[in-house]
C-alpha atoms as a PDB file:
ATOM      1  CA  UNK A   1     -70.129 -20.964  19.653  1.00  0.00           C
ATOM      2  CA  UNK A   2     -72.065 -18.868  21.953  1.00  0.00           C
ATOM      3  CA  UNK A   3     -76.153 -19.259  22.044  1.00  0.00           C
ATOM      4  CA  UNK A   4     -78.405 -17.501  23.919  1.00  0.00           C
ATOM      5  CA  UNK A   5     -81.804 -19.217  24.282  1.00  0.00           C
ATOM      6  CA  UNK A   6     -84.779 -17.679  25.921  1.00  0.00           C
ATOM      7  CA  UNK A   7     -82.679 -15.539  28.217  1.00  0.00           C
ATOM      8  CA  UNK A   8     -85.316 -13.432  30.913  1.00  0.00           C
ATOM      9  CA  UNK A   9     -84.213 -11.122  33.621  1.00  0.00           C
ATOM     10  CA  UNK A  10     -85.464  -8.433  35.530  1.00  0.00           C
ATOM     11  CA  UNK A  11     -84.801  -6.226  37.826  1.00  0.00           C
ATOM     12  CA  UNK A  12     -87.551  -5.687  40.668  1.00  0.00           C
ATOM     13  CA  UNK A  13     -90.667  -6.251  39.287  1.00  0.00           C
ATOM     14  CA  UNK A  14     -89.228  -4.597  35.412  1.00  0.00           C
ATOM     15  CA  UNK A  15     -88.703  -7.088  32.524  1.00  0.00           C
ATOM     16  CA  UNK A  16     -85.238  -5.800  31.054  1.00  0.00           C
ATOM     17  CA  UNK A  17     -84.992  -9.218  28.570  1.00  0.00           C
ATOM     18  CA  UNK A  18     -88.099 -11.133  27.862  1.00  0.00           C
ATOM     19  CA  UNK A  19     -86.801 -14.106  26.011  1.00  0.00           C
ATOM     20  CA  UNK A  20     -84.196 -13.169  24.282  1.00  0.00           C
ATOM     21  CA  UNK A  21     -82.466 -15.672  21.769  1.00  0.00           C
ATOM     22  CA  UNK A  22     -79.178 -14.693  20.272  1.00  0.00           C
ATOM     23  CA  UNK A  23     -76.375 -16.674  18.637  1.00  0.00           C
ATOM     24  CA  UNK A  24     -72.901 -15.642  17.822  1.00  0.00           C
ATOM     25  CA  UNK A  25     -70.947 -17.927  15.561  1.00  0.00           C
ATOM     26  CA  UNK A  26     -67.042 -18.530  15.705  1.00  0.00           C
ATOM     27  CA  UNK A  27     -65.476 -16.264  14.064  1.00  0.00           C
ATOM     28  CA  UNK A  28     -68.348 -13.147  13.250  1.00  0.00           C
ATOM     29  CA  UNK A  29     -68.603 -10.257  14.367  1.00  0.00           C
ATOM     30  CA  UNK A  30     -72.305  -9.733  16.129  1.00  0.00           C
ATOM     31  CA  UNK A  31     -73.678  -6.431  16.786  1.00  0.00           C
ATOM     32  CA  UNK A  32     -76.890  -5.749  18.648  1.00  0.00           C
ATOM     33  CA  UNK A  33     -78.731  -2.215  18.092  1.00  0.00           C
ATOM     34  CA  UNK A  34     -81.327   0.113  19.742  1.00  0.00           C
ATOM     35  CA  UNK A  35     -82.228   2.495  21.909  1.00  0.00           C
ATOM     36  CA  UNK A  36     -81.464   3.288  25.334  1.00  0.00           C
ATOM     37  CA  UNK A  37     -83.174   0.700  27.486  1.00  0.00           C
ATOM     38  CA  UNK A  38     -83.723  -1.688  25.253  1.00  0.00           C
ATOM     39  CA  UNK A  39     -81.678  -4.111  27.330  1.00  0.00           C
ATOM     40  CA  UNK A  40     -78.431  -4.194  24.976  1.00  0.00           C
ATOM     41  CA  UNK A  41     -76.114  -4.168  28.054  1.00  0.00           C
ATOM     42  CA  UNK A  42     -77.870  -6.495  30.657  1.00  0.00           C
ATOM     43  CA  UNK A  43     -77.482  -9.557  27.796  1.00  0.00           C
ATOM     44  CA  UNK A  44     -73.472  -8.271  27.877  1.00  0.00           C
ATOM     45  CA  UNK A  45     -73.615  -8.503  31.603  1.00  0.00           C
ATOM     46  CA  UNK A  46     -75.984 -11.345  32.346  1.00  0.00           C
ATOM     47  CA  UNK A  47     -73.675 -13.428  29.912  1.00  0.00           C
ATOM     48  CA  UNK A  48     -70.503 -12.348  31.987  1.00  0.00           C
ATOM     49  CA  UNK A  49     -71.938 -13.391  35.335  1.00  0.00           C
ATOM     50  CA  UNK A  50     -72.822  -9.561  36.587  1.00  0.00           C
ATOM     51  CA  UNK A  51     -76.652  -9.953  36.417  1.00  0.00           C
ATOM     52  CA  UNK A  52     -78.726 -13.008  37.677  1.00  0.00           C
ATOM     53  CA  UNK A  53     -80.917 -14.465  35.071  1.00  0.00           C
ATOM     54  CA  UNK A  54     -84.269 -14.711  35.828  1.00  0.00           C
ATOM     55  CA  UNK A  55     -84.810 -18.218  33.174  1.00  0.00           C
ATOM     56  CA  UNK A  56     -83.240 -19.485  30.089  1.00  0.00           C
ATOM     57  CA  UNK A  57     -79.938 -20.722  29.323  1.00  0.00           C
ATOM     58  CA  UNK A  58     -76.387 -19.060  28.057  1.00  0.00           C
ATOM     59  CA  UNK A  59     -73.968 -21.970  26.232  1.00  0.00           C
ATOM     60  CA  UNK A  60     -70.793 -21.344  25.500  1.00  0.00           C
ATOM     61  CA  UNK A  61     -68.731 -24.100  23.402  1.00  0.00           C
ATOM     62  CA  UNK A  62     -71.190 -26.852  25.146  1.00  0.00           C
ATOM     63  CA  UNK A  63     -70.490 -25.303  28.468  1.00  0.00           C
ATOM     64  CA  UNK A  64     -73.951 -24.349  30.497  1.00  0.00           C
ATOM     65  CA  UNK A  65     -72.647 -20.127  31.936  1.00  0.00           C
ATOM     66  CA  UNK A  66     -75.586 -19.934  34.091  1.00  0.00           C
ATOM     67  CA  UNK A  67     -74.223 -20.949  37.303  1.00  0.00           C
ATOM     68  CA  UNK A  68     -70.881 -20.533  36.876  1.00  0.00           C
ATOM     69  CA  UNK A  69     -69.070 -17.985  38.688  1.00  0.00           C
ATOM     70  CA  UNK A  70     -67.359 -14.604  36.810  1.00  0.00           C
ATOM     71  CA  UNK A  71     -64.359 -15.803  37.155  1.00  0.00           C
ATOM     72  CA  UNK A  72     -64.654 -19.304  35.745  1.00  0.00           C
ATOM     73  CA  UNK A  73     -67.245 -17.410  32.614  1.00  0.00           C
ATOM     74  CA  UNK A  74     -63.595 -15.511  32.374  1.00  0.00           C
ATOM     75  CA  UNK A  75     -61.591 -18.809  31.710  1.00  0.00           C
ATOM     76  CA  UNK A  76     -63.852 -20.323  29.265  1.00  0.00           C
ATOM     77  CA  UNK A  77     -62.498 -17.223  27.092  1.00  0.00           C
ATOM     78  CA  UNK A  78     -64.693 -14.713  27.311  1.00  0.00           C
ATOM     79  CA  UNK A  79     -64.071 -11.635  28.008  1.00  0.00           C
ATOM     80  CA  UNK A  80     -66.330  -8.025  28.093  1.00  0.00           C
ATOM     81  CA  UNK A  81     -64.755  -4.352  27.510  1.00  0.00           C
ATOM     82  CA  UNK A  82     -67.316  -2.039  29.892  1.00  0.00           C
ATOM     83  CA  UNK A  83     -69.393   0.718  29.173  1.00  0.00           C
ATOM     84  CA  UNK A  84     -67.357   3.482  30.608  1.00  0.00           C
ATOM     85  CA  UNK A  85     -64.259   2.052  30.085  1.00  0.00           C
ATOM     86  CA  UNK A  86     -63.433   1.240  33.770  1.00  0.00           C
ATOM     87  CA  UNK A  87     -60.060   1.650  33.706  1.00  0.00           C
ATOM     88  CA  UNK A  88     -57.712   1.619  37.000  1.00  0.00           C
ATOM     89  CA  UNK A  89     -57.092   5.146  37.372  1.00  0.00           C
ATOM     90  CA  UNK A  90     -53.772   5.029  39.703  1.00  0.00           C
ATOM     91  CA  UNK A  91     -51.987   2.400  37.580  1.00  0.00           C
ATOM     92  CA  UNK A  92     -49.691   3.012  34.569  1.00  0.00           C
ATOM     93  CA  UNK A  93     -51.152   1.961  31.394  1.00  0.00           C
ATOM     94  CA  UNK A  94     -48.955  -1.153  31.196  1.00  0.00           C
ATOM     95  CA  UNK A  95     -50.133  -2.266  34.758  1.00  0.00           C
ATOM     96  CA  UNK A  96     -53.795  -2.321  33.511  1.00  0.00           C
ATOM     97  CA  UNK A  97     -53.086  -3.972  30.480  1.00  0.00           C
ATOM     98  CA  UNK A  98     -51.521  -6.904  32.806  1.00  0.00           C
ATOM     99  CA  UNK A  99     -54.071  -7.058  34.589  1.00  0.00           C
ATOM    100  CA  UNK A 100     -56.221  -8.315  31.870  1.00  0.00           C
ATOM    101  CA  UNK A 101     -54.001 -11.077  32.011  1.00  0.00           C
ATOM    102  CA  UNK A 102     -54.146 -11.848  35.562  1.00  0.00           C
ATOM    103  CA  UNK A 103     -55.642 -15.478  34.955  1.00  0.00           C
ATOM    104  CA  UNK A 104     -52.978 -16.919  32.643  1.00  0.00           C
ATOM    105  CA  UNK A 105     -49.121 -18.163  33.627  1.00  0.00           C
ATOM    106  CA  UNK A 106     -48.165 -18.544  30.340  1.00  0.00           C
ATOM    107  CA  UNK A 107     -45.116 -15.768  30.729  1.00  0.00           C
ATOM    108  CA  UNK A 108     -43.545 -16.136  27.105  1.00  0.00           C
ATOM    109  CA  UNK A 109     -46.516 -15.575  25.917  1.00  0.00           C
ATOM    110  CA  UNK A 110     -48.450 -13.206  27.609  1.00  0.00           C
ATOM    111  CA  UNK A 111     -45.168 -10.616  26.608  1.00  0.00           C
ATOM    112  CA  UNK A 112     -45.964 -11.911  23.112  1.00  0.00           C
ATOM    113  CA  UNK A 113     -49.802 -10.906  23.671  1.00  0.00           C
ATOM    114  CA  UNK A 114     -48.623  -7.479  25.178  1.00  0.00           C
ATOM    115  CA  UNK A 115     -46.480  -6.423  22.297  1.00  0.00           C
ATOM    116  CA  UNK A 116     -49.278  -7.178  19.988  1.00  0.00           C
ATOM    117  CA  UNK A 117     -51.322  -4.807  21.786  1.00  0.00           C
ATOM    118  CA  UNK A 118     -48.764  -2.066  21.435  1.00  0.00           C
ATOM    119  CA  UNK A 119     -48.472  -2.965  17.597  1.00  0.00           C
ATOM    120  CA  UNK A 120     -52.399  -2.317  17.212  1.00  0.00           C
ATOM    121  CA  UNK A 121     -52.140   0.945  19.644  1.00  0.00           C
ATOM    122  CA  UNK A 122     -49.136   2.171  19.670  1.00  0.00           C
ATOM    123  CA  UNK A 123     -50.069   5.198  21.538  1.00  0.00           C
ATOM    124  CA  UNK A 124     -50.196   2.925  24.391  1.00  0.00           C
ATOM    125  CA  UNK A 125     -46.535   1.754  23.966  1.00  0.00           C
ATOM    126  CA  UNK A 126     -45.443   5.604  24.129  1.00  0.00           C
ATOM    127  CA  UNK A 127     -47.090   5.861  27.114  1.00  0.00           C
ATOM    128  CA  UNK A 128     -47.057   2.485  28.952  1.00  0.00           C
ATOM    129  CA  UNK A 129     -44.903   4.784  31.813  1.00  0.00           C
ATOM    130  CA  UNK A 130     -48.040   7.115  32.324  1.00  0.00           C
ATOM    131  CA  UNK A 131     -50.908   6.479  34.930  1.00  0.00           C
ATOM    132  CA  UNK A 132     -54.054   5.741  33.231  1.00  0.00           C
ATOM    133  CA  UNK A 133     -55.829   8.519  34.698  1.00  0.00           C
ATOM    134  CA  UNK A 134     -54.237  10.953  32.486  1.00  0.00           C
ATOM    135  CA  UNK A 135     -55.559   9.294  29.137  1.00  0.00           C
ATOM    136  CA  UNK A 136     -57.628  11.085  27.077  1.00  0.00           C
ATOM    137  CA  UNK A 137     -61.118   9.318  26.768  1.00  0.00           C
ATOM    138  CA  UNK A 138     -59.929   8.035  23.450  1.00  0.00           C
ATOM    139  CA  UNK A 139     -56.573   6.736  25.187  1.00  0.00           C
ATOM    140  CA  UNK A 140     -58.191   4.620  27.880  1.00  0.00           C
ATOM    141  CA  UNK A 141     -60.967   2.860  25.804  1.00  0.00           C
ATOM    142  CA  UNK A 142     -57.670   1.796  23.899  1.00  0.00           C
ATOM    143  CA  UNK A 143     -56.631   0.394  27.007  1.00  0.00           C
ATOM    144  CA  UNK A 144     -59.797  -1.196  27.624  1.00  0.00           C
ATOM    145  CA  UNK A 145     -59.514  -2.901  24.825  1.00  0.00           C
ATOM    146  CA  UNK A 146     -56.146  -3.994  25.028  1.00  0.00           C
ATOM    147  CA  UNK A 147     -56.741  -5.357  29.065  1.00  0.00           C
ATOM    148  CA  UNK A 148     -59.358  -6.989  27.586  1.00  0.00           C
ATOM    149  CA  UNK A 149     -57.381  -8.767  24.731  1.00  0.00           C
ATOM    150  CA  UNK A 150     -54.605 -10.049  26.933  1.00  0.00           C
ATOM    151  CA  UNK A 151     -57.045 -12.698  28.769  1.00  0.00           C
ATOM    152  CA  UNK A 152     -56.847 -13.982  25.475  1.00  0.00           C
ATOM    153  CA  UNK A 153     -60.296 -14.447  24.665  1.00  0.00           C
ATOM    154  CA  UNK A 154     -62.646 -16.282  22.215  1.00  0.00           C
ATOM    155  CA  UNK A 155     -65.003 -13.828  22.065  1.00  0.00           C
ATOM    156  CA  UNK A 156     -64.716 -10.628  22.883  1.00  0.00           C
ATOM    157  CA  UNK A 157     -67.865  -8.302  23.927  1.00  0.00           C
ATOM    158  CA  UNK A 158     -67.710  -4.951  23.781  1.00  0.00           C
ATOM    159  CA  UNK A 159     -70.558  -1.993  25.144  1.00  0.00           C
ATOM    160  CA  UNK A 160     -70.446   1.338  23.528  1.00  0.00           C
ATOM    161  CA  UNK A 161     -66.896   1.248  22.676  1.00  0.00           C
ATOM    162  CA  UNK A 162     -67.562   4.527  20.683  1.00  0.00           C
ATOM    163  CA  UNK A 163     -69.594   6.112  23.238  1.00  0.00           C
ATOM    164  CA  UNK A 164     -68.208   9.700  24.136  1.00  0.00           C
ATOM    165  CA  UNK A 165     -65.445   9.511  21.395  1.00  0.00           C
ATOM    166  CA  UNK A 166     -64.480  11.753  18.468  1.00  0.00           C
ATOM    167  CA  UNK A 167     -65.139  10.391  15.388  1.00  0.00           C
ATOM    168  CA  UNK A 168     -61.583  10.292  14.128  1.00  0.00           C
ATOM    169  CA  UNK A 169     -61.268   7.622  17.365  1.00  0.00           C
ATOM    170  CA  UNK A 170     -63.982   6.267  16.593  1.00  0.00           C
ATOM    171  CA  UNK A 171     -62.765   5.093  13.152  1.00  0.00           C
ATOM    172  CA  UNK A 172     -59.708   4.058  15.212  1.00  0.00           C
ATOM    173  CA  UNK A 173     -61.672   1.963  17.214  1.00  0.00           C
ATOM    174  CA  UNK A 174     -63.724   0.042  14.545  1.00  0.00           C
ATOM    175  CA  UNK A 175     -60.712  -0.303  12.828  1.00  0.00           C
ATOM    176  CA  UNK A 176     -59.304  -1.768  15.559  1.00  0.00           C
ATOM    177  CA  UNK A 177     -62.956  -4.542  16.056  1.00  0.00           C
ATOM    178  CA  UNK A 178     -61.891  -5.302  12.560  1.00  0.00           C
ATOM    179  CA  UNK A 179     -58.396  -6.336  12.912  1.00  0.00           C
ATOM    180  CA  UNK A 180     -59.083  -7.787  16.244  1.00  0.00           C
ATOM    181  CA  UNK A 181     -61.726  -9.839  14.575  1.00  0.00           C
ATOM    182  CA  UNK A 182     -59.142 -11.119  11.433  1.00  0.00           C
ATOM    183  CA  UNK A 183     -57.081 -12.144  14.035  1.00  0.00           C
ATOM    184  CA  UNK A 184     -59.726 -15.057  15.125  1.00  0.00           C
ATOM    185  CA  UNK A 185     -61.274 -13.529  17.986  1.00  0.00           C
ATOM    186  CA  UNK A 186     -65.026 -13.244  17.906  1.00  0.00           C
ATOM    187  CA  UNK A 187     -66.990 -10.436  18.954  1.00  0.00           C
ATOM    188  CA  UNK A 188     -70.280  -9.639  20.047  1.00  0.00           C
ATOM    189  CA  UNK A 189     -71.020  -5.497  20.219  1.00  0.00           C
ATOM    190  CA  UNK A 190     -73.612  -3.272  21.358  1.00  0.00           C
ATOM    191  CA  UNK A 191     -73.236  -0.074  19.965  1.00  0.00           C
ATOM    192  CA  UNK A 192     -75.424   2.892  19.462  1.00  0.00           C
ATOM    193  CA  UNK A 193     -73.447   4.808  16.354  1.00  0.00           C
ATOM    194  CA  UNK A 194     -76.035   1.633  14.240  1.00  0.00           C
ATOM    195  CA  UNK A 195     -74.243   3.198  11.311  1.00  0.00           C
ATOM    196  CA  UNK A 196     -70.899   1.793  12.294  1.00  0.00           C
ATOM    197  CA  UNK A 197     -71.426  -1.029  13.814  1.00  0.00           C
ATOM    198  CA  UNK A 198     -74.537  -2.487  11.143  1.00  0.00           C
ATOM    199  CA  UNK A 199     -71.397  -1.669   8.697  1.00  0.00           C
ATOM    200  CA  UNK A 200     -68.823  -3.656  10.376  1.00  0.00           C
ATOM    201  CA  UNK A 201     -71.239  -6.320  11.437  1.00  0.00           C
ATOM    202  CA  UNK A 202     -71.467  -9.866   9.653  1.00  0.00           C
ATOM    203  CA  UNK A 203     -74.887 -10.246  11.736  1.00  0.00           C
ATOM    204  CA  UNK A 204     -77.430  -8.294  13.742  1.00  0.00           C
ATOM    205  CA  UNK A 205     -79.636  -7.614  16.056  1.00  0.00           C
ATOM    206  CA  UNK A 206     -82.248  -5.232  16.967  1.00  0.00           C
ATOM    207  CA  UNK A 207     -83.591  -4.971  21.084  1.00  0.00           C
ATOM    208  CA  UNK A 208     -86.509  -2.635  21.514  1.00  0.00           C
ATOM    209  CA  UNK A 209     -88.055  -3.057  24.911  1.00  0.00           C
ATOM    210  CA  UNK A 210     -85.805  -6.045  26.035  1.00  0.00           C
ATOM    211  CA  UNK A 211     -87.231  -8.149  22.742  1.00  0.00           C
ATOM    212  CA  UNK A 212     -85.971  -9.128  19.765  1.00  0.00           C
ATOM    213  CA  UNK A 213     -87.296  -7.439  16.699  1.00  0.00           C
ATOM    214  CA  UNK A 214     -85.688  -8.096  13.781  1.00  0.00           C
ATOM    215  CA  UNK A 215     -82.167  -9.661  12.808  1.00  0.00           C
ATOM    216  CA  UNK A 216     -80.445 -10.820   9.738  1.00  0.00           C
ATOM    217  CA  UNK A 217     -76.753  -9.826   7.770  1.00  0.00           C
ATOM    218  CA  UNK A 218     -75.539  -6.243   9.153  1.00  0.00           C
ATOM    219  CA  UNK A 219     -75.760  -4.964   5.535  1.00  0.00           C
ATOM    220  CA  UNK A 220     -79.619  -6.079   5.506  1.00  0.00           C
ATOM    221  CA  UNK A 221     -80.522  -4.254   8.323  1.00  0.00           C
ATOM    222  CA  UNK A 222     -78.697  -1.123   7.382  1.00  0.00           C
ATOM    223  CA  UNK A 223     -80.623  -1.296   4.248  1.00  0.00           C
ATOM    224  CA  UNK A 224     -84.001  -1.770   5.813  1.00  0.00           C
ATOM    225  CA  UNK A 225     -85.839   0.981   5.763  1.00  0.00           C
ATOM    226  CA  UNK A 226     -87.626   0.354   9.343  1.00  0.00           C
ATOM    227  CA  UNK A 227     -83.975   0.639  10.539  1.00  0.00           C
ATOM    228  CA  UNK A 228     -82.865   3.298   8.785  1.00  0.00           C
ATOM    229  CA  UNK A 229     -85.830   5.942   9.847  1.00  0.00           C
ATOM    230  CA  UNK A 230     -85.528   4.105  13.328  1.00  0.00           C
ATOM    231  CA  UNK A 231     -81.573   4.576  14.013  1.00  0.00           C
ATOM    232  CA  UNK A 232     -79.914   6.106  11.217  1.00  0.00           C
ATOM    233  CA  UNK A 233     -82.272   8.899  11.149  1.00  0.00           C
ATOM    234  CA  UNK A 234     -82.536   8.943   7.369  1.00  0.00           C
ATOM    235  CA  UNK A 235     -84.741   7.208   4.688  1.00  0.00           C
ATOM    236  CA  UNK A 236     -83.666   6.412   0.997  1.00  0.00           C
ATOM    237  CA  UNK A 237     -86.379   8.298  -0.264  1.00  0.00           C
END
C-alpha cells in the first residue's frame, strides 16, 4: 500500500534518514520506535510533503508522492495527526473537526463521518460549542485525531499521539488506534511509550541514527531483548 524505498534527507549538511526502507501494508497497523533524533518524524513529514527528500522514492497505491504537492499527497488519502497536536486555537471544536474535511463535497456524508467521530469521543460531542483552546491536552489530541479522520483517509499517520498525556488518556488513545484501525483505516505511528505502541503494533520498526535497525511482528520486537534493555528499560532476566 505504502512503500518507502531508500528514502535520504537531510537537513544542511546532517543526514536525518540514510536510506530508509519501510512498508506499510493495507490494513496494519505500523509503528516505528526510538529515540529522540532518530529521524521517526522527518519519514512522517517527508511522506506528507513537509520535508524535501534528498533521494529515493515514496509510493503510495502505485502513485510516485515525491513531487506531488501536500495537498494532492492529502487526496490520495493520506492523512498525518502532528506532534503537538496543532489544533486551531480560536475555533470551536466542531469547526476544527470540519476542517479536516475541507477537501471533500460529499455533504451526506461527511455529517455521517462527523457523528462517527463523536461516537468514538464523545467528549468532543459535549463540547463541540467550546473553542479548542480550552481543551485539556488530552481533549485536543482527541480532536486531532478526529480532524484528521474526517479527510477520510487510507492511512492514517500519527507522531507521538501519547506524548504529554496521562496514562488513563493514553489508554484512551490506543484504544482509540485500535478501533480506528478495525474500521479499515491503516496506520503508520511513531511513538515513544515502545511499550504501547510494539503492543498494539502488527509490525515494526526500529530508527537509531536515521537507519533502520531491526524490524519484524510488534510482539517480536517487544520480546527482543536488545529492545527491551534499549526502550522498555527492563530485561527478562
Amino acid at each position: 500500500m505504502l512503500e518507502v524505498k531508500n528514502l535520504c534527507v537531510s537537513y544542511g549538511g546532517i543526514k536525518a534518514l540514510r536510506g530508509i526502507d519501510v512498508e506499510v501494508p493495507e490494513g496494519k497497523i505500523v509503528t516505528l520506535i526510538g529515540s529522540n533524533g532518530a529521524g521517526k518524524s522527518t519519514l512522517l513529514r517527508s511522506i506528507s510533503g513537509l520535508v524535501k527528500i534528498h533521494d529515493g522514492e515514496i509510493n503510495f497505491n502505485g502513485t510516485r508522492l515525491n513531487d506531488l504537492a501536500i495537498n494532492k499527497i492529502c487526496m490520495t488519502g493520506i492523512s498525518l495527526v502532528p506532534e503537538g497536536r496543532h489544533v486551531f486555537t480560536d475555533l470551536t471544536v466542531e469547526e476544527n473537526l470540519r476542517i479536516g474535511a475541507y477537501l471533500r463535497h460529499d455533504k451526506k456524508e461527511i455529517e455521517k463521518d462527523l457523528a462517527w467521530v463523536y461516537e468514538l469521543f464523545p467528549r468532543l460531542k459535549e463540547r463541540s460549542w467550546q473553542f479548542a483552546g480550552t481543551l485539556s491536552g488530552g481533549e485536543q489530541q482527541m480532536v486531532a485525531v478526529g480532524r484528521s479522520l474526517m479527510s477520510r483517509p487510507k492511512v492514517m499517520m500519527m507522531d507521538e499521539p501519547s506524548l504529554g498525556l496521562a496514562p488513563l488518556v493514553v489508554q484512551l488513545i490506543f484504544d482509540i488506534i485500535k478501533e480506528i484501525n478495525k474500521k479499515g483505516v491503516t496506520i503508520l505511528l511513531v511513538e515513544q511509550n515502545a511499550n504501547m505502541a510494539l503492543k498494539t503494533a502488527d509490525i515494526a520498526y526500529v530508527l537509531e541514527t536515521g537507519s533502520i535497525v531491526m524490524h519484524g511482528s510488534g510482539k517480536e520486537l517487544l520480546e527482543d531483548e536488545r529492545v527491551r534493555e534499549a526502550y522498555l528499560g527492563k530485561s527478562k532476566k
